[in-house]
N, C-alpha and C. Protein backbone atom coordinates (compact mmCIF):
# COMPACT_ATOMS: atom_id res chain seq x y z
N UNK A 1 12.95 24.30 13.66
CA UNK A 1 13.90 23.61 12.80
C UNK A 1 15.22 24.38 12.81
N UNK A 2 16.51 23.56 13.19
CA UNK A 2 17.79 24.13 12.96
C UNK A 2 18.20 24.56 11.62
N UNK A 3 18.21 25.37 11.20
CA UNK A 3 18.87 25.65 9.76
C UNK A 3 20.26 26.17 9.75
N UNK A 4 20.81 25.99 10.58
CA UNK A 4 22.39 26.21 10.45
C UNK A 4 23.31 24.97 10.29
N UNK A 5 24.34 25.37 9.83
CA UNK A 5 25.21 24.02 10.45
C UNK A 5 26.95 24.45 10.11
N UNK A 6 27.80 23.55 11.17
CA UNK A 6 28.72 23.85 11.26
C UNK A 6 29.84 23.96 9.98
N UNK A 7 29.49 22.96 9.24
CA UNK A 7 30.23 23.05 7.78
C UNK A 7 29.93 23.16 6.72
N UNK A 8 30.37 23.72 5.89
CA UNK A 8 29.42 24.12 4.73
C UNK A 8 28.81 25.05 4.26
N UNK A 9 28.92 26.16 5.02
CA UNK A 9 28.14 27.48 5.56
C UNK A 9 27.79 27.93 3.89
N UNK A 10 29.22 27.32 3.24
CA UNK A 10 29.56 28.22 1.80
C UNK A 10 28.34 27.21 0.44
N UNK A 11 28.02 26.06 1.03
CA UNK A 11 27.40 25.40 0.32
C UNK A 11 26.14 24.77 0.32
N UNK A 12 25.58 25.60 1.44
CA UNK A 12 24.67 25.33 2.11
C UNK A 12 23.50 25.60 1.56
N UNK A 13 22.57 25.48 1.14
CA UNK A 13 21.11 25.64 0.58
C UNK A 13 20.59 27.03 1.40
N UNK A 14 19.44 27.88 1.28
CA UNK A 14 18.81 28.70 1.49
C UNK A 14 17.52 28.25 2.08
N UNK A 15 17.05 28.43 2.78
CA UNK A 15 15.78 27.84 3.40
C UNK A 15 14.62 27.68 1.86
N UNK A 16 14.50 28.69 1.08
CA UNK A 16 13.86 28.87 -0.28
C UNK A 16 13.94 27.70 -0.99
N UNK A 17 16.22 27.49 -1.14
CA UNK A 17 16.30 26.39 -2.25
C UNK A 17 16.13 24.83 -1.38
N UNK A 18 16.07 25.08 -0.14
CA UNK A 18 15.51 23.20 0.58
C UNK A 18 14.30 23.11 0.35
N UNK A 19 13.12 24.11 0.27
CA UNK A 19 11.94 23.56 0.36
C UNK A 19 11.61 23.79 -1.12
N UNK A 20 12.22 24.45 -2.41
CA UNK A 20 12.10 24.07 -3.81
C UNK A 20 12.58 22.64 -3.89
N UNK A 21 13.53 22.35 -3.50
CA UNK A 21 14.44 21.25 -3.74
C UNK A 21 13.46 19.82 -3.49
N UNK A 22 12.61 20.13 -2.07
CA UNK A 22 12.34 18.86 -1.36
C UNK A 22 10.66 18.79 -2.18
N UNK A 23 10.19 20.02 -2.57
CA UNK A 23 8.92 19.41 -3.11
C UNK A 23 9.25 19.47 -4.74
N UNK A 24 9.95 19.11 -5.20
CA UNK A 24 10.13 18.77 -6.63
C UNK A 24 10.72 17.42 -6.75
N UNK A 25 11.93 16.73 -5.87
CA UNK A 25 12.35 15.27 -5.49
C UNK A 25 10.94 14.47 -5.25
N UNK A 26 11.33 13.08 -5.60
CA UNK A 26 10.40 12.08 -4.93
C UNK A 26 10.20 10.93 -4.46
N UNK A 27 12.60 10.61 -4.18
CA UNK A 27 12.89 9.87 -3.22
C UNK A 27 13.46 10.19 -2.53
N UNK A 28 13.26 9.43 -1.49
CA UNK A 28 14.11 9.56 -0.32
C UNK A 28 14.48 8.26 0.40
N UNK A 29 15.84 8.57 1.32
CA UNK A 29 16.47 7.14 1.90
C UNK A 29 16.05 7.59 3.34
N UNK A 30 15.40 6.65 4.07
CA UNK A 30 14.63 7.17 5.29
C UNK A 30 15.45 5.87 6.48
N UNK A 31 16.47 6.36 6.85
CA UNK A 31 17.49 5.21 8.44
C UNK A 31 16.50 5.41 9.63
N UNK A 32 16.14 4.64 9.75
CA UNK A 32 15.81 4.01 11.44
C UNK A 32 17.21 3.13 12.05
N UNK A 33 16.38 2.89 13.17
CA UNK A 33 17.82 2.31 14.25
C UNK A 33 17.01 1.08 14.38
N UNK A 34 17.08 -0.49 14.38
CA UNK A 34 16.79 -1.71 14.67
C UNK A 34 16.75 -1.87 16.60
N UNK A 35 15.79 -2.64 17.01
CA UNK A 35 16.14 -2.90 18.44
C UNK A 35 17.39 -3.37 18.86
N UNK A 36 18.22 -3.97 17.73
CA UNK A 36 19.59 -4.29 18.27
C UNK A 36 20.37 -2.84 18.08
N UNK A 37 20.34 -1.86 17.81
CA UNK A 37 20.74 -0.66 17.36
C UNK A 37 21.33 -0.89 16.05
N UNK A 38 21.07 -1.59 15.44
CA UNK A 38 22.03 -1.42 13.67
C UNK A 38 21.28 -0.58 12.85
N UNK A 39 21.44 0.21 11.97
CA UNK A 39 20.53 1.34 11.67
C UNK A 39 20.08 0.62 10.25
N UNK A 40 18.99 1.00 9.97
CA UNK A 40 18.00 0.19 8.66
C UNK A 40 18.04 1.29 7.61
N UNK A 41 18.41 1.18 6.36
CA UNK A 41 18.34 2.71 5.41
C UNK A 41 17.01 1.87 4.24
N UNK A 42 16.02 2.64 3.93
CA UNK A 42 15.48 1.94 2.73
C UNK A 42 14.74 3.13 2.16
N UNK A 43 14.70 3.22 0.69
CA UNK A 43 13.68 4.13 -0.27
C UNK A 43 12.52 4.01 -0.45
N UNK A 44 12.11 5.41 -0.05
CA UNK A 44 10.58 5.46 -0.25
C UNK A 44 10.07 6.85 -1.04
N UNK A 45 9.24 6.97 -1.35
CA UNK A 45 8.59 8.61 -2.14
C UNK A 45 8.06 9.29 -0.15
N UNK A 46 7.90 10.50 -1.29
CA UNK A 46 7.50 10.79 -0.16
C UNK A 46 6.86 12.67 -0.62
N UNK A 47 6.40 13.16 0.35
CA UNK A 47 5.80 14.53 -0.12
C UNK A 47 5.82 15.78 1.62
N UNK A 48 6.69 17.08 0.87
CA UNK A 48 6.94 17.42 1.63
C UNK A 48 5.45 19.10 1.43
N UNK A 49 5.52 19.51 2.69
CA UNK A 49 4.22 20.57 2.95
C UNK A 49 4.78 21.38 3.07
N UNK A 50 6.24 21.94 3.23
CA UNK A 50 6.77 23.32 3.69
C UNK A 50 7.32 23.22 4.84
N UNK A 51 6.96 22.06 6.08
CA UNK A 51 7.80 22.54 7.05
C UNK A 51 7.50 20.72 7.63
N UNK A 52 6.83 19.87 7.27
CA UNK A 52 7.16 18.27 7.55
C UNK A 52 7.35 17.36 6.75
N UNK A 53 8.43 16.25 6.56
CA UNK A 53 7.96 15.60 5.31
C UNK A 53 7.21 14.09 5.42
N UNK A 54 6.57 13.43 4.63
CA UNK A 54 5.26 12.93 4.95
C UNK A 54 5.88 11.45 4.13
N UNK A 55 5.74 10.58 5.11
CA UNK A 55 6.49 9.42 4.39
C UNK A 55 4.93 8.58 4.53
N UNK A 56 4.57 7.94 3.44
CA UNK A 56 3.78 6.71 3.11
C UNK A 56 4.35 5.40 3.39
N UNK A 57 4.32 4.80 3.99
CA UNK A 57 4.91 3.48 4.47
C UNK A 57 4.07 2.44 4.30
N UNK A 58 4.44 1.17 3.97
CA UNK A 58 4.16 -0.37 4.10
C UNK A 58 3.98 -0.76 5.65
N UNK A 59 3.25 -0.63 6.29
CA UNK A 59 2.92 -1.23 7.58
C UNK A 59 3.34 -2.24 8.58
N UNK A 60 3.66 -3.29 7.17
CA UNK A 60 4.28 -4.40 7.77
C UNK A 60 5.76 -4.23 7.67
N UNK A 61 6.26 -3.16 7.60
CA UNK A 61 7.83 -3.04 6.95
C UNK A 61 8.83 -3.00 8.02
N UNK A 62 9.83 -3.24 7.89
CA UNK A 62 11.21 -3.47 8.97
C UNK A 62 10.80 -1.61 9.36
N UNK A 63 10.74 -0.90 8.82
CA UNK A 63 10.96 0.92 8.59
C UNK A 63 10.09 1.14 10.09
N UNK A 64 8.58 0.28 9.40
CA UNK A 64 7.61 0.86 10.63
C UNK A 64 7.59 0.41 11.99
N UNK A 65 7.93 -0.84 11.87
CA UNK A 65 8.66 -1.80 13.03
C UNK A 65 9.40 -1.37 14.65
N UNK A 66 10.77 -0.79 13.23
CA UNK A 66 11.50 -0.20 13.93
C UNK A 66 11.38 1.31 14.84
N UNK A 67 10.27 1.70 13.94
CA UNK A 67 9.88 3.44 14.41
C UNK A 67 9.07 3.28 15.57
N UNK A 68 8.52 2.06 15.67
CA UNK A 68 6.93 1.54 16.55
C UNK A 68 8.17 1.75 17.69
N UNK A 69 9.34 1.15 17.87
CA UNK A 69 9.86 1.01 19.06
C UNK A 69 10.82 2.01 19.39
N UNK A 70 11.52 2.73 18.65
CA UNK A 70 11.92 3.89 18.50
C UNK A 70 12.05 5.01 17.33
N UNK A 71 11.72 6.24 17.62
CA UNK A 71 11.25 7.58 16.97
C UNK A 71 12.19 7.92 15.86
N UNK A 72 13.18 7.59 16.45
CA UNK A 72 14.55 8.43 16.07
C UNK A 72 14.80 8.08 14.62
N UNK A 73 14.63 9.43 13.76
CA UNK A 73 14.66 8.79 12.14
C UNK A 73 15.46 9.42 11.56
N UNK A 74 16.29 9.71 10.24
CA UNK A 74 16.79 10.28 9.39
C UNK A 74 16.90 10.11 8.33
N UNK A 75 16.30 11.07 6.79
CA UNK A 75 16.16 10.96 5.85
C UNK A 75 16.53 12.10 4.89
N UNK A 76 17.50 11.26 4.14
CA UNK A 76 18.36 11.85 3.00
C UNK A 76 17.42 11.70 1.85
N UNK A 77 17.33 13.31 1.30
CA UNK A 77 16.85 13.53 -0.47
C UNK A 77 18.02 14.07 -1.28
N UNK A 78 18.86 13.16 -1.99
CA UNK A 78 19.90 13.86 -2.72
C UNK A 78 19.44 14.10 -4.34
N UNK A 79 20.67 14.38 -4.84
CA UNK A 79 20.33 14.60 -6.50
C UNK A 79 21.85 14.71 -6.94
N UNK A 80 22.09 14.27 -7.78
CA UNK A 80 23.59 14.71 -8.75
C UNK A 80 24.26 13.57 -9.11
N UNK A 81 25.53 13.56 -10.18
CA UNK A 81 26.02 12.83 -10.63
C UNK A 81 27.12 12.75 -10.61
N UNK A 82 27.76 13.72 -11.36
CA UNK A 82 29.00 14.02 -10.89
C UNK A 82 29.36 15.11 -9.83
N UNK A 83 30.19 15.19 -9.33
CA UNK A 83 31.10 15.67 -7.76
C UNK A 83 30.03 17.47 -7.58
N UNK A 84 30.37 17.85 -9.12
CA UNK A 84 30.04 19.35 -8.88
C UNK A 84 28.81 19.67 -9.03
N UNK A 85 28.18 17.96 -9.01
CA UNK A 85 26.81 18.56 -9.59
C UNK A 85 25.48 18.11 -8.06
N UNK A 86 26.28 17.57 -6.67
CA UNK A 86 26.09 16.88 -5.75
C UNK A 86 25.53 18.29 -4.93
N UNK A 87 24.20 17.70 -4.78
CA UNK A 87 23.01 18.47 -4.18
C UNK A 87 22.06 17.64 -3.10
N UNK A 88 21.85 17.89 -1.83
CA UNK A 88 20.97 17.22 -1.26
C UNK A 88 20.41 17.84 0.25
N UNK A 89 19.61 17.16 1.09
CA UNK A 89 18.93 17.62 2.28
C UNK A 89 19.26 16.56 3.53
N UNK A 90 19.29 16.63 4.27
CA UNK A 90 19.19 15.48 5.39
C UNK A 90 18.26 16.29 6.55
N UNK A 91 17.12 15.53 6.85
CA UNK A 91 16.56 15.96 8.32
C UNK A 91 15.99 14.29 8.99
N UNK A 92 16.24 15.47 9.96
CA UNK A 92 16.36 14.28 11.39
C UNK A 92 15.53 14.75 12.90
N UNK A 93 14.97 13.50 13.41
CA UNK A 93 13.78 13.75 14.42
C UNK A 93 13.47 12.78 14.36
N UNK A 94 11.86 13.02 15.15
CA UNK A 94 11.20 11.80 15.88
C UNK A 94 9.83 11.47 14.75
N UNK A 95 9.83 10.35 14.81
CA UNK A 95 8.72 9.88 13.59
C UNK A 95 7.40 9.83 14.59
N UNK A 96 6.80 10.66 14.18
CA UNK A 96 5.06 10.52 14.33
C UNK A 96 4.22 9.61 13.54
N UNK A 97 3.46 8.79 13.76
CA UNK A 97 2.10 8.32 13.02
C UNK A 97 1.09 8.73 13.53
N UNK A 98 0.13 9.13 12.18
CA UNK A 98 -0.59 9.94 12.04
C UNK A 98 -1.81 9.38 11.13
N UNK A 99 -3.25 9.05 11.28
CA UNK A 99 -4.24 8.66 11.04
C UNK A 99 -4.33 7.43 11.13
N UNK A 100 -5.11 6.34 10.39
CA UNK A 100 -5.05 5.31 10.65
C UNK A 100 -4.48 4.04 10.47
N UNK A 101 -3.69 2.68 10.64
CA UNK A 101 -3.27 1.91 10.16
C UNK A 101 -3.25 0.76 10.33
N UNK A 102 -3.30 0.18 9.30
CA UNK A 102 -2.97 0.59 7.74
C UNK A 102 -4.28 2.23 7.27
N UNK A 103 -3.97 2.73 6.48
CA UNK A 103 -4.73 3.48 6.08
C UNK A 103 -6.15 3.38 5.09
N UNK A 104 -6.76 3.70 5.22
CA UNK A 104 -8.19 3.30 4.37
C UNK A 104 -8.97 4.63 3.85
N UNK A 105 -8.75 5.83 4.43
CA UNK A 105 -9.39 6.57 3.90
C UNK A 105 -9.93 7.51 4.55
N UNK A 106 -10.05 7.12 5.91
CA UNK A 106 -11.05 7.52 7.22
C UNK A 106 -10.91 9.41 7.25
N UNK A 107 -11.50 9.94 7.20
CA UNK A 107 -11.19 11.26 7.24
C UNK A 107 -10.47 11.85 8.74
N UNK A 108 -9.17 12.52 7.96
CA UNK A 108 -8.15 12.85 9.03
C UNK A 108 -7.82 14.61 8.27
N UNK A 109 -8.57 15.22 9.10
CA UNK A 109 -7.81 17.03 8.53
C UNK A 109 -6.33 16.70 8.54
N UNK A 110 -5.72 16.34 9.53
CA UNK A 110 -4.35 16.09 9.41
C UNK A 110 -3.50 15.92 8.14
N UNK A 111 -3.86 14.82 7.47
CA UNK A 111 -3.49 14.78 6.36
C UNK A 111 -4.07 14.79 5.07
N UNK A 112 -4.67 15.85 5.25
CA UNK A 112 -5.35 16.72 4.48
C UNK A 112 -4.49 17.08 3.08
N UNK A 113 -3.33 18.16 3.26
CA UNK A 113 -2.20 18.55 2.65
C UNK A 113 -1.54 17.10 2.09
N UNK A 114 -1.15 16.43 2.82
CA UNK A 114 -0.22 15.02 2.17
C UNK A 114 -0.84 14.41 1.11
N UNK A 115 -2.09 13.97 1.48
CA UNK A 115 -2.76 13.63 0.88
C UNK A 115 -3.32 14.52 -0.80
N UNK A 116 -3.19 15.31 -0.36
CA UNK A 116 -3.52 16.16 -1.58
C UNK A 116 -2.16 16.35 -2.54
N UNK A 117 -1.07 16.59 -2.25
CA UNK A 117 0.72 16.84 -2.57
C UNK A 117 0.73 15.16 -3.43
N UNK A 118 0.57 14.22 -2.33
CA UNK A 118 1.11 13.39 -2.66
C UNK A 118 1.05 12.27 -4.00
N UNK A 119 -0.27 12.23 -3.86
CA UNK A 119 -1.24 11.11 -5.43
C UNK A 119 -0.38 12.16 -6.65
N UNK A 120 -0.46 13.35 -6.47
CA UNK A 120 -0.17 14.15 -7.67
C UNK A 120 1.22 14.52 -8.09
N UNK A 121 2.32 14.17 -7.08
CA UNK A 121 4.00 14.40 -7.41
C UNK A 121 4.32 12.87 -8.14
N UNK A 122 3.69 11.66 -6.81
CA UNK A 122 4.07 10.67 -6.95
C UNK A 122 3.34 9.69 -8.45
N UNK A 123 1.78 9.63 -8.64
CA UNK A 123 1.16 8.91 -9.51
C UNK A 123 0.65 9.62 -10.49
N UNK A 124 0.41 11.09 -10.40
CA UNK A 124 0.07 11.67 -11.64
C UNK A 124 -1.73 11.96 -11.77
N UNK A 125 -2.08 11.91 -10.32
CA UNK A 125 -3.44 11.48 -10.13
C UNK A 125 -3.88 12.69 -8.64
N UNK A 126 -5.23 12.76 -8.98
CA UNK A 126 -5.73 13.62 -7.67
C UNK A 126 -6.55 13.30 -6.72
N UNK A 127 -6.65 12.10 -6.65
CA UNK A 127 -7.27 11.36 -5.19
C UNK A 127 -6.25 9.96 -4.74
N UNK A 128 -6.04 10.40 -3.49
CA UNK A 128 -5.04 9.30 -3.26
C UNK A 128 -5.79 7.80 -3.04
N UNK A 129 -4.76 7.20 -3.37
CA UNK A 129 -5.24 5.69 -3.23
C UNK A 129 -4.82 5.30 -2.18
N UNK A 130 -6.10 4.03 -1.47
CA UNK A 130 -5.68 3.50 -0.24
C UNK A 130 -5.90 1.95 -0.88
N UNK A 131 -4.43 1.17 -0.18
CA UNK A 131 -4.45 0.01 -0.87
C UNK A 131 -4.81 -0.99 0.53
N UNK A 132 -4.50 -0.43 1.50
CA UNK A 132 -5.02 -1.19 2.89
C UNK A 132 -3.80 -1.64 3.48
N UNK A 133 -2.88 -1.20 3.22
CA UNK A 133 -0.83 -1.36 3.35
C UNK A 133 -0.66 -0.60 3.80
N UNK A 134 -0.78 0.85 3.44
CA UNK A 134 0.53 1.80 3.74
C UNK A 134 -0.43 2.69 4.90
N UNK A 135 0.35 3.87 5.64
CA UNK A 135 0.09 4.46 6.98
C UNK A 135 0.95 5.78 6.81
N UNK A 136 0.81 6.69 7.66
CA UNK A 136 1.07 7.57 7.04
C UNK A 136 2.27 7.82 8.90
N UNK A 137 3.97 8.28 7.86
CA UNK A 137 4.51 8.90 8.83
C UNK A 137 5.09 10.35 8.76
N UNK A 138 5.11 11.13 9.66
CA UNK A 138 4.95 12.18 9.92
C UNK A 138 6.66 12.80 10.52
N UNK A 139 7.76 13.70 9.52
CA UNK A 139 8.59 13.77 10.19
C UNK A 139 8.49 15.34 10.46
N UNK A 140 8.34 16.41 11.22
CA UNK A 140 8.66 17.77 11.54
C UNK A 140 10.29 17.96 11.71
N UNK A 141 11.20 17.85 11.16
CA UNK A 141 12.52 17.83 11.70
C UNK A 141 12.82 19.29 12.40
N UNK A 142 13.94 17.94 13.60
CA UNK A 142 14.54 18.97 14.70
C UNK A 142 16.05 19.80 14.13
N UNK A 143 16.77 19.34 13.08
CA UNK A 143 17.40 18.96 12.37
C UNK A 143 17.21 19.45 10.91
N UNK A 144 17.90 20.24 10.05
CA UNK A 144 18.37 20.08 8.93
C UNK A 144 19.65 20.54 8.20
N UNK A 145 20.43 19.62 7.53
CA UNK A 145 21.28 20.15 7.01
C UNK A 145 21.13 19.79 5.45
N UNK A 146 21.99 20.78 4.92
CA UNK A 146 22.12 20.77 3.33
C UNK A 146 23.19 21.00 2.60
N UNK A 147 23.54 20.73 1.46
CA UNK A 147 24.52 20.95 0.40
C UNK A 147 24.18 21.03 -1.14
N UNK A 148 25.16 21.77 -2.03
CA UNK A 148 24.55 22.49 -2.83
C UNK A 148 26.33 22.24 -2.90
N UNK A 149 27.32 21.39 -3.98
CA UNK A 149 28.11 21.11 -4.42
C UNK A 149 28.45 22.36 -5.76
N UNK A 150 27.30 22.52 -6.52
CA UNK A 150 27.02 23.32 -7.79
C UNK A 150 27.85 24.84 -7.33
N UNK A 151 27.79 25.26 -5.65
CA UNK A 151 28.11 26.60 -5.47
C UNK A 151 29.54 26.64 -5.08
N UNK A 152 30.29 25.65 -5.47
CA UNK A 152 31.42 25.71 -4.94
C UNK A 152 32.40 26.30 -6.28
């Protein structure tokens, strides 16, 4: 994972405060690119492990569609309100799917961790639910940048 970036150096998050940041959030705006190339942005929860973040998806969705035919993803977790208070993450890479889909339950070590993170940030609960919809995507980013407005 890139953790540098060209601007911002001064406002930039700490590897510490992105991965406090990303497992305490629990949306995110996740862009794919359409086969015509127009890029698709839509909100989803999501649960991060320390070093991938783990998007639950609708199966039948424009999101998964578009990933089926190309990888190429990017997803913004921001936070703030006003100017000085503007905090957020962006990573970017290739979308993996990962166990089965739609999902049902089937035992996958893989998502082992997601599965465990996720029922409990998102519903308040410790066994995840499978509704026979959602699938599980998988981002490792090649890619991250950050901002932290508060340090300026």
């Amino acid at each position: 994972m890139d953790e540098t970036q060209r601007r911002g150096r001064r406002i930039m998050m700490s590897a510490a405060e992105v991965d406090a940041f990303l497992r305490e959030r629990r949306t995110c705006r996740v862009a794919t690119v359409s086969p015509d190339g127009r890029p698709h942005v839509g909100a989803l929860w999501f649960a991060w492990d320390g070093s991938s973040l783990w998007l639950y998806s609708i199966t039948r969705s424009r999101r998964w569609a578009d990933l089926r035919k190309d990888p190429r993803i990017s997803v913004v977790v921001d936070a703030g309100e006003s100017y000085d208070e503007l905090r957020g993450v962006e990573l970017s890479g290739s979308a993996v799917f990962v166990g089965e889909a739609p999902r049902t339950g089937e035992p996958c070590p893989e998502l082992a961790e997601a599965e465990r993170i996720f029922p409990v940030k998102n519903f308040g609960i410790e066994e995840m639910p499978h509704d026979g919809r959602h699938a599980w995507i998988r981002l490792t980013p090649d890619t991250v940048v950050s901002w932290d407005f508060r340090k300026i």
